[in-house]
C-alpha atoms as a PDB file:
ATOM      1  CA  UNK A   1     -52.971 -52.866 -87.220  1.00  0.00           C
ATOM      2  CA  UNK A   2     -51.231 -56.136 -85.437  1.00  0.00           C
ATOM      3  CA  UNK A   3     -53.489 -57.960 -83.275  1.00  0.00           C
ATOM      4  CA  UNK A   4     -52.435 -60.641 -80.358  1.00  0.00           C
ATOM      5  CA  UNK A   5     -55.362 -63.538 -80.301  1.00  0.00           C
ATOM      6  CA  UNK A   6     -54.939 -65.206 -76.946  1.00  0.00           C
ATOM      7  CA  UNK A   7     -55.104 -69.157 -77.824  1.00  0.00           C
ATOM      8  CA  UNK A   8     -57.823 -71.013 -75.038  1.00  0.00           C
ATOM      9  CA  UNK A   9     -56.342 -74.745 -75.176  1.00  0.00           C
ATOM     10  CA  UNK A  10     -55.853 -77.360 -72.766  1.00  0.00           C
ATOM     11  CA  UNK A  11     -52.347 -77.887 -73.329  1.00  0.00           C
ATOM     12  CA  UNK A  12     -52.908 -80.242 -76.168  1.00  0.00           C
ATOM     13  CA  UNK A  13     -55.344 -79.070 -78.156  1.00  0.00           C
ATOM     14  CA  UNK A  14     -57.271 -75.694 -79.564  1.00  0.00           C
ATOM     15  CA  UNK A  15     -60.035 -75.248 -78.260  1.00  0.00           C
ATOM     16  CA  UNK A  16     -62.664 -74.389 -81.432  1.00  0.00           C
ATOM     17  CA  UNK A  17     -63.678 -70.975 -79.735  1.00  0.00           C
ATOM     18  CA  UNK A  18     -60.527 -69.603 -81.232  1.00  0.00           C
ATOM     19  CA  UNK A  19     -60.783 -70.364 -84.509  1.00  0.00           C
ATOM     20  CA  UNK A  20     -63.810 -67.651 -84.732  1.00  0.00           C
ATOM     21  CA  UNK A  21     -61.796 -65.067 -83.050  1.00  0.00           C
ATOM     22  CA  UNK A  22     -58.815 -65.787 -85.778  1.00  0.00           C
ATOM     23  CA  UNK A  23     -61.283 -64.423 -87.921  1.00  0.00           C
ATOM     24  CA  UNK A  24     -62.508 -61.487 -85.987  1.00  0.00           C
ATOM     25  CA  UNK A  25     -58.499 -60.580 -85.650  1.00  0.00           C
ATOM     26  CA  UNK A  26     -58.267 -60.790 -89.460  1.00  0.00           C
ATOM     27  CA  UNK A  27     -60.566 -57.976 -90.035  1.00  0.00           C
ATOM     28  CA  UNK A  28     -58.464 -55.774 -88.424  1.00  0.00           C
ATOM     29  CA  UNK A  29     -54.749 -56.582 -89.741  1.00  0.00           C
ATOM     30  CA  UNK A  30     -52.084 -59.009 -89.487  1.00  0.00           C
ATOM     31  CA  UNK A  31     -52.446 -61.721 -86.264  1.00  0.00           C
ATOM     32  CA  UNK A  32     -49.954 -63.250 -84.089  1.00  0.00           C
ATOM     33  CA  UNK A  33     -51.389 -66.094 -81.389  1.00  0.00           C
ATOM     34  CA  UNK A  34     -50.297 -66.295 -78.072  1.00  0.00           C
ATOM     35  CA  UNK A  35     -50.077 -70.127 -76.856  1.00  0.00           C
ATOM     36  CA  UNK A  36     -49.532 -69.608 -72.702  1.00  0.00           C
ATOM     37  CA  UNK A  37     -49.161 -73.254 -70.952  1.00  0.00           C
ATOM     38  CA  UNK A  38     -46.832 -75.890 -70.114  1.00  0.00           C
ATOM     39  CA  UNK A  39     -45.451 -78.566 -72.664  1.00  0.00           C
ATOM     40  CA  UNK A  40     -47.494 -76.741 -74.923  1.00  0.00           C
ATOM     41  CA  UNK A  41     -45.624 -77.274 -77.872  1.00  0.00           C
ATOM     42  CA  UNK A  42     -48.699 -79.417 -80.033  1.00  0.00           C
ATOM     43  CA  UNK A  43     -50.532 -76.297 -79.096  1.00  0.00           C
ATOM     44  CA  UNK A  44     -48.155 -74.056 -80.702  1.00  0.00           C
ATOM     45  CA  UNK A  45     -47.550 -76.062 -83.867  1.00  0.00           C
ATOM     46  CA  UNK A  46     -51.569 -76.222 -84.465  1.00  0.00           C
ATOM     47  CA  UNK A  47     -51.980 -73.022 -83.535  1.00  0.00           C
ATOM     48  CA  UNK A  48     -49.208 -71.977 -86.762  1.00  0.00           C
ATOM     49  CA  UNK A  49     -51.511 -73.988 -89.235  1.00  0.00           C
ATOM     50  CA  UNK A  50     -54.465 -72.400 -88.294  1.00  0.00           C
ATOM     51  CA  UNK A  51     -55.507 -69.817 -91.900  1.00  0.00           C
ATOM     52  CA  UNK A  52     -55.019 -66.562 -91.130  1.00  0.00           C
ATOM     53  CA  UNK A  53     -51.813 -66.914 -88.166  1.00  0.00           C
ATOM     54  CA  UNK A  54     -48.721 -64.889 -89.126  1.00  0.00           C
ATOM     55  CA  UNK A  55     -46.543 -65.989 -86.142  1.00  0.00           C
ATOM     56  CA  UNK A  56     -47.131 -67.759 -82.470  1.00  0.00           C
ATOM     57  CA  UNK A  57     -45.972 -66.801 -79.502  1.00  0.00           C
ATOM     58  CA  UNK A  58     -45.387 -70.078 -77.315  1.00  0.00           C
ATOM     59  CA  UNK A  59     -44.912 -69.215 -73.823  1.00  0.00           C
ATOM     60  CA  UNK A  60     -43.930 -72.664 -72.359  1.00  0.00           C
ATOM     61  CA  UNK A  61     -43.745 -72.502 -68.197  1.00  0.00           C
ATOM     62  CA  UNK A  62     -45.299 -74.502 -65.742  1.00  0.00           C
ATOM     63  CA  UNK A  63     -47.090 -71.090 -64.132  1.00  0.00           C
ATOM     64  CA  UNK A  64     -49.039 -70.874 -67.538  1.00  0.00           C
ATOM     65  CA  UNK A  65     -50.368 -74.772 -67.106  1.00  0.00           C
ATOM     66  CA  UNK A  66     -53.022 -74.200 -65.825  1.00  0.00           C
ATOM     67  CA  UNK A  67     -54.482 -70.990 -67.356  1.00  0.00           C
ATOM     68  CA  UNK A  68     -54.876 -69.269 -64.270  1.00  0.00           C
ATOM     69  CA  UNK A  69     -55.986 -65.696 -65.290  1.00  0.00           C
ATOM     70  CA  UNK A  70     -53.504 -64.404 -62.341  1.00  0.00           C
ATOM     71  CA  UNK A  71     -50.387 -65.415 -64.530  1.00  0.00           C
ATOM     72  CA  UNK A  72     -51.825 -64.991 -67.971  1.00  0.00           C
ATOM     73  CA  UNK A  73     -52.979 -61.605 -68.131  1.00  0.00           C
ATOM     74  CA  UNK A  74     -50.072 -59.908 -66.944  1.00  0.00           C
ATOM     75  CA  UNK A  75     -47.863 -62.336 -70.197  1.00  0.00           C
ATOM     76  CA  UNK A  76     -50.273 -60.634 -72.019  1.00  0.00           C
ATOM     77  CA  UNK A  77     -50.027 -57.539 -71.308  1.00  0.00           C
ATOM     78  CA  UNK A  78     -46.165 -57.510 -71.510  1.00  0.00           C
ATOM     79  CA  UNK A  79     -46.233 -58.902 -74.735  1.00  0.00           C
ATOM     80  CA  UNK A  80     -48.610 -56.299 -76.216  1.00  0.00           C
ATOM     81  CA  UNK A  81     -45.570 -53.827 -76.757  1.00  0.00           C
ATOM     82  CA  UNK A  82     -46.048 -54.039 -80.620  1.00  0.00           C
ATOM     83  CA  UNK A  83     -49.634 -54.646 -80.712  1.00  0.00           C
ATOM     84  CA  UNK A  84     -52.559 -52.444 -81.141  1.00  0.00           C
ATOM     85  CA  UNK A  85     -55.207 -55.154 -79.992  1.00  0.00           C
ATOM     86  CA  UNK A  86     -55.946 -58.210 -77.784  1.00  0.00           C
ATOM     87  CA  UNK A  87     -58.956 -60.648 -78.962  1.00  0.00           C
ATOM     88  CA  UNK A  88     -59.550 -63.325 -76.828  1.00  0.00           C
ATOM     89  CA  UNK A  89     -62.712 -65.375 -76.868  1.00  0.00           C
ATOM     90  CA  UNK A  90     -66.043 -64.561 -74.950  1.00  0.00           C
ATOM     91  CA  UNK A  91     -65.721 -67.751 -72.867  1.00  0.00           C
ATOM     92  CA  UNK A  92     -65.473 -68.037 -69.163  1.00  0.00           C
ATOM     93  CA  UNK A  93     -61.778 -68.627 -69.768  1.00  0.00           C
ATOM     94  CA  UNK A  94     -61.648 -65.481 -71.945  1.00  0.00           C
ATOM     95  CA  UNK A  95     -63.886 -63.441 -69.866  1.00  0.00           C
ATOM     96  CA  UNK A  96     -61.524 -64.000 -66.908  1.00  0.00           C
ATOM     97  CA  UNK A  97     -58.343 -62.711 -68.769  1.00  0.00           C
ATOM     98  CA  UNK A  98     -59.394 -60.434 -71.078  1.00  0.00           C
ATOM     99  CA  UNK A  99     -60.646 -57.328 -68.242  1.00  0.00           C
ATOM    100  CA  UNK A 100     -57.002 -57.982 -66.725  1.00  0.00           C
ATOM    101  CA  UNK A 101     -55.587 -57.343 -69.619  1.00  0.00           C
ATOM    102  CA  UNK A 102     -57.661 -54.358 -70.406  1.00  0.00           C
ATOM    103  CA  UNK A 103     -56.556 -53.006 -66.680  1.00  0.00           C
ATOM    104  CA  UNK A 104     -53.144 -53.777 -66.841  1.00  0.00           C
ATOM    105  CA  UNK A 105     -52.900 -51.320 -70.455  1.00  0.00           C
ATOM    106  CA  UNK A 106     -54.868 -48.736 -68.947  1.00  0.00           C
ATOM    107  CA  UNK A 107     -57.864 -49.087 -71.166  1.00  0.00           C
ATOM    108  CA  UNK A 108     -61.727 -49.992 -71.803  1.00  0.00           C
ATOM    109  CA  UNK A 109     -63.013 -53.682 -72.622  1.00  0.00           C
ATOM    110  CA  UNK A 110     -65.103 -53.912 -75.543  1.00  0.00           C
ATOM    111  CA  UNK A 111     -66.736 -57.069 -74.546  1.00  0.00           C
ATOM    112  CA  UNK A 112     -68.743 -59.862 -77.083  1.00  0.00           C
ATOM    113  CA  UNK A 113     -68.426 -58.312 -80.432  1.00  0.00           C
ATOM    114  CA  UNK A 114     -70.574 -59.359 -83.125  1.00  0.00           C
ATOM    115  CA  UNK A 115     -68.587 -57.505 -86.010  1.00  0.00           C
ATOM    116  CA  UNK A 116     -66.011 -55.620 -87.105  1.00  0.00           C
ATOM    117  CA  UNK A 117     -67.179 -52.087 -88.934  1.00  0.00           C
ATOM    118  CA  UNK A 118     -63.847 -50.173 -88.431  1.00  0.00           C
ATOM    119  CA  UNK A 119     -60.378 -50.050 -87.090  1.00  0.00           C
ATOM    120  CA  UNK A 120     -62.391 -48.976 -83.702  1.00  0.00           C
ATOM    121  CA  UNK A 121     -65.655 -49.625 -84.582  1.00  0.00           C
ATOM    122  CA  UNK A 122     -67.610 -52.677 -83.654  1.00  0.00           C
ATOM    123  CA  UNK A 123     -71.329 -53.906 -82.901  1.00  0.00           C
ATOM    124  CA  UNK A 124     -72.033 -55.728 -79.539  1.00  0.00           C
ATOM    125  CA  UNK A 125     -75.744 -57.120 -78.157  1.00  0.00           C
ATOM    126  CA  UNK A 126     -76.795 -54.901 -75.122  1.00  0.00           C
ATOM    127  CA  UNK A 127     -80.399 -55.491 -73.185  1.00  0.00           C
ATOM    128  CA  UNK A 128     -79.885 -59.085 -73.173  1.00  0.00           C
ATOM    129  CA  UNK A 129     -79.415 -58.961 -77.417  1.00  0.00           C
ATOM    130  CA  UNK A 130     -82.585 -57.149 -77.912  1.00  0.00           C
ATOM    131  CA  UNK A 131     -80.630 -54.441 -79.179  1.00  0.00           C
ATOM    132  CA  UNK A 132     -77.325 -53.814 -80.739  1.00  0.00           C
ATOM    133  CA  UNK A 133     -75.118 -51.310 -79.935  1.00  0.00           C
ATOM    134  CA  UNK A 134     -72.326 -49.639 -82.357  1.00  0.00           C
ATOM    135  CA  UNK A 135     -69.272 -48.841 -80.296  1.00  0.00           C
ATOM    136  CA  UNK A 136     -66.426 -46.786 -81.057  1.00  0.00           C
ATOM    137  CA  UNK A 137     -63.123 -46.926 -78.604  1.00  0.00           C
ATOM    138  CA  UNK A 138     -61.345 -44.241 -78.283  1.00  0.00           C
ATOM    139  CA  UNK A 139     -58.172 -46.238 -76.806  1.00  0.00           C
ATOM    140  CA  UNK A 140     -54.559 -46.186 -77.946  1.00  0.00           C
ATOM    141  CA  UNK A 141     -55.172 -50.093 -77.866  1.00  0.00           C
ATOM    142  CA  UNK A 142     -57.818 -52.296 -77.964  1.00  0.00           C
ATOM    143  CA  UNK A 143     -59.163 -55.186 -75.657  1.00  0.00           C
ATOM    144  CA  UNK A 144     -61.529 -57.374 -76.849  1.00  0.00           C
ATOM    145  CA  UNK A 145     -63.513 -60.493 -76.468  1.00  0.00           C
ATOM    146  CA  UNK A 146     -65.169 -62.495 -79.438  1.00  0.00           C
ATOM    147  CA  UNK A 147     -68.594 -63.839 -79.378  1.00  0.00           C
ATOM    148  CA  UNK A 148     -67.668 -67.199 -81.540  1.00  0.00           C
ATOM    149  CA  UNK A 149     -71.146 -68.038 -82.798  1.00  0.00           C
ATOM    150  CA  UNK A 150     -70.662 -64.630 -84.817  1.00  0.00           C
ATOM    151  CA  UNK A 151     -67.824 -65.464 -86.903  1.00  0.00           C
ATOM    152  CA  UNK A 152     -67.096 -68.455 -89.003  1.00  0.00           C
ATOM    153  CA  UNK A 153     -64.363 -70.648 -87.672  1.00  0.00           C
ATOM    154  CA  UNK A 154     -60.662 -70.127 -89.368  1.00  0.00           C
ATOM    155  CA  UNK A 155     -59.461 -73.598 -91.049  1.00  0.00           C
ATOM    156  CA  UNK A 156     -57.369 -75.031 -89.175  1.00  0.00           C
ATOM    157  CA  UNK A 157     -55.115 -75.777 -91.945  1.00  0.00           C
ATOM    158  CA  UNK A 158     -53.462 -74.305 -94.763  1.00  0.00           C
ATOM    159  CA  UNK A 159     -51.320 -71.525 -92.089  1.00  0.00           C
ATOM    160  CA  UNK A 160     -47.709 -71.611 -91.934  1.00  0.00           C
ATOM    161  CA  UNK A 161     -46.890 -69.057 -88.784  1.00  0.00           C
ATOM    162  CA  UNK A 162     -43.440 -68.968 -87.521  1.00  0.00           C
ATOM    163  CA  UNK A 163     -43.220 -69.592 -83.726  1.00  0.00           C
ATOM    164  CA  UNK A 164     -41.240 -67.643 -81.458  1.00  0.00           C
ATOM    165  CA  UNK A 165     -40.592 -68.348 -77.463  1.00  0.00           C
ATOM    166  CA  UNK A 166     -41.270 -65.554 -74.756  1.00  0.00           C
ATOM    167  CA  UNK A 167     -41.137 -65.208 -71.503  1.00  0.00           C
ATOM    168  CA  UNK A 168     -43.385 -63.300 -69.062  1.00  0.00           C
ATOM    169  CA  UNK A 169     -43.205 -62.025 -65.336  1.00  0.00           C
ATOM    170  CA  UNK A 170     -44.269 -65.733 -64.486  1.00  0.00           C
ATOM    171  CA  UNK A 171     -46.401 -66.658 -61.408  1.00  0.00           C
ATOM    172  CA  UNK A 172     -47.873 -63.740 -59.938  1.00  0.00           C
ATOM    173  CA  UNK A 173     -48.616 -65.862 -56.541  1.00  0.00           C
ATOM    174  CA  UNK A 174     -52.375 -64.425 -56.687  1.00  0.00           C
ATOM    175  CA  UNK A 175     -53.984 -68.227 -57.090  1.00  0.00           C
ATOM    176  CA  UNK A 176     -53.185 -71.643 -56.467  1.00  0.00           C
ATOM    177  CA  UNK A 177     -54.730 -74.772 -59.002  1.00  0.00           C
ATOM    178  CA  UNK A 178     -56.345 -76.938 -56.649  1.00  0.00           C
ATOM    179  CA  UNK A 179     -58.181 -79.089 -59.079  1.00  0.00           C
ATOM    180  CA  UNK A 180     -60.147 -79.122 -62.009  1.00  0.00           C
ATOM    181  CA  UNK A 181     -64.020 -81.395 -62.577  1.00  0.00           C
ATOM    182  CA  UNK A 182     -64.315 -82.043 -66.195  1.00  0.00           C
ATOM    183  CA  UNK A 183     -67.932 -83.508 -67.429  1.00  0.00           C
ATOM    184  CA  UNK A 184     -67.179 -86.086 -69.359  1.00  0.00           C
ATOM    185  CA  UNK A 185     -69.415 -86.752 -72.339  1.00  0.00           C
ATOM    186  CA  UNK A 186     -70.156 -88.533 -75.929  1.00  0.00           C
ATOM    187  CA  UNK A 187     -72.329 -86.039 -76.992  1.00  0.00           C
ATOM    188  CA  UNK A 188     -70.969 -82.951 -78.978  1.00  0.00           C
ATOM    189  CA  UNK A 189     -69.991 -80.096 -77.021  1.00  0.00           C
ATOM    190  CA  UNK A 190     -72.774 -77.716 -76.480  1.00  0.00           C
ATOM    191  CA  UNK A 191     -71.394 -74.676 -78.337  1.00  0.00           C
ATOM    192  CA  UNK A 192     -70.104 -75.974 -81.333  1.00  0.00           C
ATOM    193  CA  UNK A 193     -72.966 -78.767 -81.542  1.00  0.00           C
ATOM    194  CA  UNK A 194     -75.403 -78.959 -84.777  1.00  0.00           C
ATOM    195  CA  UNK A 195     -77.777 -79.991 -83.192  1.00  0.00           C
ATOM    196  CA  UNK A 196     -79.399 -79.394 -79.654  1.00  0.00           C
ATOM    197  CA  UNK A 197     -82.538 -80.362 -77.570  1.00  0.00           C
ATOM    198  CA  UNK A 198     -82.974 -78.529 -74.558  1.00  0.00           C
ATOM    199  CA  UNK A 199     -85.559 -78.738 -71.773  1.00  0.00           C
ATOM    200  CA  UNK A 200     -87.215 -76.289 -69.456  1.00  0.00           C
ATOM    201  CA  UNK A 201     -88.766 -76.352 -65.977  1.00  0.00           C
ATOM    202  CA  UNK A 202     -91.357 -78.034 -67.454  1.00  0.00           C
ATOM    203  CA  UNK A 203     -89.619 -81.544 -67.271  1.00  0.00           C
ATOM    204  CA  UNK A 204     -90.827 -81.494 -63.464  1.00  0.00           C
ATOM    205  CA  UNK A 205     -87.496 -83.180 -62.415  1.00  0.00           C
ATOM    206  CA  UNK A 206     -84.475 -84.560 -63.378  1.00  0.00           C
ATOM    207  CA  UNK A 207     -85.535 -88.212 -63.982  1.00  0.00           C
ATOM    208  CA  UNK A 208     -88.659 -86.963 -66.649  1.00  0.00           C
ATOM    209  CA  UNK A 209     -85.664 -84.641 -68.183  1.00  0.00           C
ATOM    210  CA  UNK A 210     -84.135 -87.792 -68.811  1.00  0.00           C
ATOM    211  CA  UNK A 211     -86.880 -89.635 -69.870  1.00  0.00           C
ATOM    212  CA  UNK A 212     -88.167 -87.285 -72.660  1.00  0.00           C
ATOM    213  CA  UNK A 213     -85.367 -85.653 -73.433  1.00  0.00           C
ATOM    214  CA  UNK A 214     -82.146 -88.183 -73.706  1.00  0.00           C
ATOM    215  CA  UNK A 215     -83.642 -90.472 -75.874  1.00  0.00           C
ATOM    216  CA  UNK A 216     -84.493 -87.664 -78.509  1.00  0.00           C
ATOM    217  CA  UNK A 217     -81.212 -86.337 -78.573  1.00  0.00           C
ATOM    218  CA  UNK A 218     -79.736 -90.056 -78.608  1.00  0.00           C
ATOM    219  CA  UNK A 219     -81.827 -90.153 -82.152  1.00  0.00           C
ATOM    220  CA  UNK A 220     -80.582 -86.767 -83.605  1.00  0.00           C
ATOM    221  CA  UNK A 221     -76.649 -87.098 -82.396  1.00  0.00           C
ATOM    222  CA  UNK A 222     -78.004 -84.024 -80.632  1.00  0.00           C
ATOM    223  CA  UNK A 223     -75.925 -82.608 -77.665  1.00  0.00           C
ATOM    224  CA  UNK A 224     -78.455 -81.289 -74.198  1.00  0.00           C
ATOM    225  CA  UNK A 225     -79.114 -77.929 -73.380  1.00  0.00           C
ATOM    226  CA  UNK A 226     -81.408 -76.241 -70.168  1.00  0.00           C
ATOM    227  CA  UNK A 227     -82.929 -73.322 -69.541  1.00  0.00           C
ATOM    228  CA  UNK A 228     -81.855 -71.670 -66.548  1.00  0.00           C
ATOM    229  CA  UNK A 229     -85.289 -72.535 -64.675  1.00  0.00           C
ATOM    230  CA  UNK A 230     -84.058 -76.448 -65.160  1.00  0.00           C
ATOM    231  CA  UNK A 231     -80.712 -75.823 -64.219  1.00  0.00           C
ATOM    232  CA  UNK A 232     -81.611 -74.030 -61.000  1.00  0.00           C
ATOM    233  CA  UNK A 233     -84.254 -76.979 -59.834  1.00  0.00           C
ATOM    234  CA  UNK A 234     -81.525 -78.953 -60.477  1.00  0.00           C
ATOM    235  CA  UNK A 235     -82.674 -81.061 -63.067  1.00  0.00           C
ATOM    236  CA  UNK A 236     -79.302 -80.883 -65.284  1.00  0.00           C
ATOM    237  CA  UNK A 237     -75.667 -79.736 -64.162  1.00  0.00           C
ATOM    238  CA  UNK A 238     -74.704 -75.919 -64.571  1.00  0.00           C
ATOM    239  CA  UNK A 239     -72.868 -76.646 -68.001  1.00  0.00           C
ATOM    240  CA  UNK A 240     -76.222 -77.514 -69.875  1.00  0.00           C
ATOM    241  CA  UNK A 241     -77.145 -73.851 -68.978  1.00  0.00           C
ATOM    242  CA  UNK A 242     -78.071 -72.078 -72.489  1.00  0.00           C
ATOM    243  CA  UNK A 243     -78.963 -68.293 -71.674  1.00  0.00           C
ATOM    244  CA  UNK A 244     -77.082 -65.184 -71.231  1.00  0.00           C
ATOM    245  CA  UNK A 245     -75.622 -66.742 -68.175  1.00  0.00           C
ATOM    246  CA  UNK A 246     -75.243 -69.864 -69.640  1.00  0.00           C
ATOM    247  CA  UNK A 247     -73.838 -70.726 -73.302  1.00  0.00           C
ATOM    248  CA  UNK A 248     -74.199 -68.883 -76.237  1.00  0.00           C
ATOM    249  CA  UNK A 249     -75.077 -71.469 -79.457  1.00  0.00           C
ATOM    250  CA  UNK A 250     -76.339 -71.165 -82.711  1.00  0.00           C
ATOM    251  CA  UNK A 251     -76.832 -74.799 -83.748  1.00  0.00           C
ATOM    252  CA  UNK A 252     -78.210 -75.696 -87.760  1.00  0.00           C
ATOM    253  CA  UNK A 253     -81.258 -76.980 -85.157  1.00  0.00           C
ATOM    254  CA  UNK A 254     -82.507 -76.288 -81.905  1.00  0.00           C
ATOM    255  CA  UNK A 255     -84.993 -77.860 -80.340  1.00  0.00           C
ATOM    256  CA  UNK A 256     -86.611 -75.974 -77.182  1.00  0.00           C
ATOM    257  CA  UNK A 257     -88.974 -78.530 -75.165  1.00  0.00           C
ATOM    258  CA  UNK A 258     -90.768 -77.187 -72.279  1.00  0.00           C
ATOM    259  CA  UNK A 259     -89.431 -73.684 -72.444  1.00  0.00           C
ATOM    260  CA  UNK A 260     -91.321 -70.815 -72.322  1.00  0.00           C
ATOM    261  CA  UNK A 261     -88.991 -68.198 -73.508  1.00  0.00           C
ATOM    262  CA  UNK A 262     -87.687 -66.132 -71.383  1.00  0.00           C
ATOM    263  CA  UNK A 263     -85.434 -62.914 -72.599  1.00  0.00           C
ATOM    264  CA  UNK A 264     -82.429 -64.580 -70.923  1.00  0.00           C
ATOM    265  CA  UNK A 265     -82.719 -67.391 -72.460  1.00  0.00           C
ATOM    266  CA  UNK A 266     -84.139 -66.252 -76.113  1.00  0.00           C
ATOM    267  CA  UNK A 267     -80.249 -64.281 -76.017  1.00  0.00           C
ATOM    268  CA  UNK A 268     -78.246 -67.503 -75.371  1.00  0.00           C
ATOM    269  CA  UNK A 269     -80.160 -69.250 -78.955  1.00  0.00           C
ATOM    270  CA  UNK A 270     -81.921 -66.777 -80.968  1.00  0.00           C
ATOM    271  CA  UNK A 271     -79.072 -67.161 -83.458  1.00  0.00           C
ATOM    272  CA  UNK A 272     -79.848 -70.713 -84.241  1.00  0.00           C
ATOM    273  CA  UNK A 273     -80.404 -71.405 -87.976  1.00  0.00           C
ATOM    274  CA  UNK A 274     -83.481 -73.681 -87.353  1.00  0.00           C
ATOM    275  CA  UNK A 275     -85.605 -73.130 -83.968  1.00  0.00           C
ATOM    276  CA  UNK A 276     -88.244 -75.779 -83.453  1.00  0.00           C
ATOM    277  CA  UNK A 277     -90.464 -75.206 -79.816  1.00  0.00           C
ATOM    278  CA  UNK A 278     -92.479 -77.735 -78.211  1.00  0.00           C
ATOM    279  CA  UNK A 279     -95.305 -75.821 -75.592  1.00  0.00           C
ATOM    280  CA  UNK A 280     -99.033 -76.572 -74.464  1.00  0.00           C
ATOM    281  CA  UNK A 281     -99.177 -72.822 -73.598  1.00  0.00           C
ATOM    282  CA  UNK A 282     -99.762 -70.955 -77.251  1.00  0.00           C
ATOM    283  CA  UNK A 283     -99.005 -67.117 -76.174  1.00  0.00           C
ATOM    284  CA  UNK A 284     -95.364 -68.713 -74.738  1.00  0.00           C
ATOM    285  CA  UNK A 285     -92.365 -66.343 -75.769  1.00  0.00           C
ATOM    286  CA  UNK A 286     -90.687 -68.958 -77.610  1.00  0.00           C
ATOM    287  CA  UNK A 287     -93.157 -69.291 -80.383  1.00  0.00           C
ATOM    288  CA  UNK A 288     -92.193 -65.260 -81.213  1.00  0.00           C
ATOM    289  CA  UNK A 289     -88.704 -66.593 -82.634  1.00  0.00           C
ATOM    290  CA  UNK A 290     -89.524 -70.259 -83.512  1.00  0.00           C
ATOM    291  CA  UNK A 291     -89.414 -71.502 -86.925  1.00  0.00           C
ATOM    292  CA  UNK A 292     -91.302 -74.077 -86.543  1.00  0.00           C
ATOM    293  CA  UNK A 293     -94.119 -74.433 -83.607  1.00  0.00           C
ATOM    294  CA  UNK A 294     -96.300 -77.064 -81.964  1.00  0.00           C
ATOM    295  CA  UNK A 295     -98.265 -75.964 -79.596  1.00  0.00           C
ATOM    296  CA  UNK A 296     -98.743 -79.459 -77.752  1.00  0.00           C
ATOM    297  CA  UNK A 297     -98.259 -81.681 -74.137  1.00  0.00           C
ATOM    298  CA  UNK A 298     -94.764 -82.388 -74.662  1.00  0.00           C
ATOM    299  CA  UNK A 299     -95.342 -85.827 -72.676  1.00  0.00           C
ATOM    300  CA  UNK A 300     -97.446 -87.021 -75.386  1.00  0.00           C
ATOM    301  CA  UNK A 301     -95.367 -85.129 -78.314  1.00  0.00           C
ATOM    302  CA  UNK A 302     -91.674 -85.826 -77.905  1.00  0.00           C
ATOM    303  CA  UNK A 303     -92.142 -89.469 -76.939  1.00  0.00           C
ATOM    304  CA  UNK A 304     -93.683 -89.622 -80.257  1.00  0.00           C
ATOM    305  CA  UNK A 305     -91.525 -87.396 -82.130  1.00  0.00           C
ATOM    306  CA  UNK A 306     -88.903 -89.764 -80.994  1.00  0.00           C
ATOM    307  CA  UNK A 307     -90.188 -93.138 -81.849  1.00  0.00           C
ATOM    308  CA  UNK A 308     -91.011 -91.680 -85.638  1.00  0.00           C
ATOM    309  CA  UNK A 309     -87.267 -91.029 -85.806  1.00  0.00           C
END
């Protein structure tokens, strides 16, 4: 089986998310990357080191630049001629493309696999990843999308992938790139970060979120995650959002401060290796999958926690 693993980069580098869906791809044959974007020629050579990459497909045009899922899904679908799947990752980027794709080949998305058991066959969390499903598709191809925190991440060296130019139908004139806000931060990214402390509603607001929880995650090198209650009262920005409408991690640690544990949430971070919960209520959700449990005022607590670090 050949499988196509669309490349999420912003023009100059790989974006990590990939590198786990390299490795879904390689369960199921050989895989060829496709690198969409303009001047995207860095992205193309990293892209052929990556373990695992047979060949790269660089399509290099300035209606690709900007990623817009009007102009990359139909490439995509042109290109899968000799395929017999598309991966792409499970991020809002991949989650854009991806059904496109699946609607341009006539066919069914399998959406945020969590393994490979056959050719066809696949797991995938349903009821907010309470339960997990076994899927079979019964499609001449397949359309996929990768959750990354399931797979370990392909090196990204020791690959030595030809690369090969296409072309595709270009700009499809669906969407125009007005502009794009990117939080800038020193802290690891949230989804690939070892180590996270996130708040809940219980922070009261956003200057006591950043009172008890900055200065913890200052001490740990810790990135900042929410639940969605915080993010909604506005406490944090929408990109600290760690839930099933949020971000999917599964940190070595995660530290869950004020958070009661709601099913939403519990499916963003149940994954994490280490789960350490902070809550004066003793019956809260949270304690059901935490490792490690203090049932305490977190005003009183994590100010202490912290200056014992």
């Amino acid at each position: 089986m050949n499988t196509l693993v669309l490349v999420e980069h912003d023009n100059s580098t790989v974006n990590d998310a990939t590198l786990a869906v390299v490795t879904a791809a390689s369960k199921l044959g050989e895989v060829h990357a496709l690198v969409a974007g303009k001047d995207c020629g860095a992205v193309a050579e990293a892209a052929a080191k990556i373990a695992g990459v047979a060949k790269v497909l660089k399509a290099d045009d300035a209606a690709y630049e900007h990623g817009l899922a009007e102009n990359v899904a139909p490439l995509a679908a042109s290109v899968m001629e000799g395929y017999d799947a598309f991966l792409a990752p499970a991020t809002t980027s991949g989650k854009n493309i991806a059904p496109r794709v699946a609607a341009h080949l006539d066919v069914m998305q399998i959406s945020d696999i969590l393994s490979v058991e056959g050719d066809k066959t696949f797991t995938r969390p349903i009821y907010a990843g309470n339960a997990i499903a076994t899927v079979q598709s019964g499609d001449p191809k397949l359309v996929i999308t990768v959750r990354g925190t399931a797979f370990e991440k392909a090196a990204t060296e020791g690959g030595s992938a030809s690369i090969e130019d296409v072309s595709g139908p270009g700009d499809a004139g669906l969407s125009t790139f007005v502009n794009r806000e990117i939080a800038k931060s020193d802290r690891p990214e949230l989804t690939s970060a070892k180590v996270i402390v996130s708040g809940g509603r219980a922070l009261k607001d956003s200057e006591t979120f950043e009172q008890i929880i900055t200065p913890l995650a200052d001490k740990l090198g810790a990135a900042i995650g929410a639940s969605r209650a915080a993010v909604d009262a506005g406490y944090v920005p929408n990109d600290y959002q760690v839930g099933q409408t949020g971000k999917i991690v599964a940190p070595e640690v995660y530290i869950a401060i004020g958070i009661s544990g709601a099913i939403q949430h519990l499916a963003g971070m149940k994954d994490s290796k280490v789960i350490i919960a902070i809550n004066k209520d003793e019956d809260a959700p949270i304690f059901q999958v935490a490792d490690i449990g203090l049932v305490a005022d977190l005003y009183n607590a994590v100010p202490e926690l912290t200056s014992e670090l």
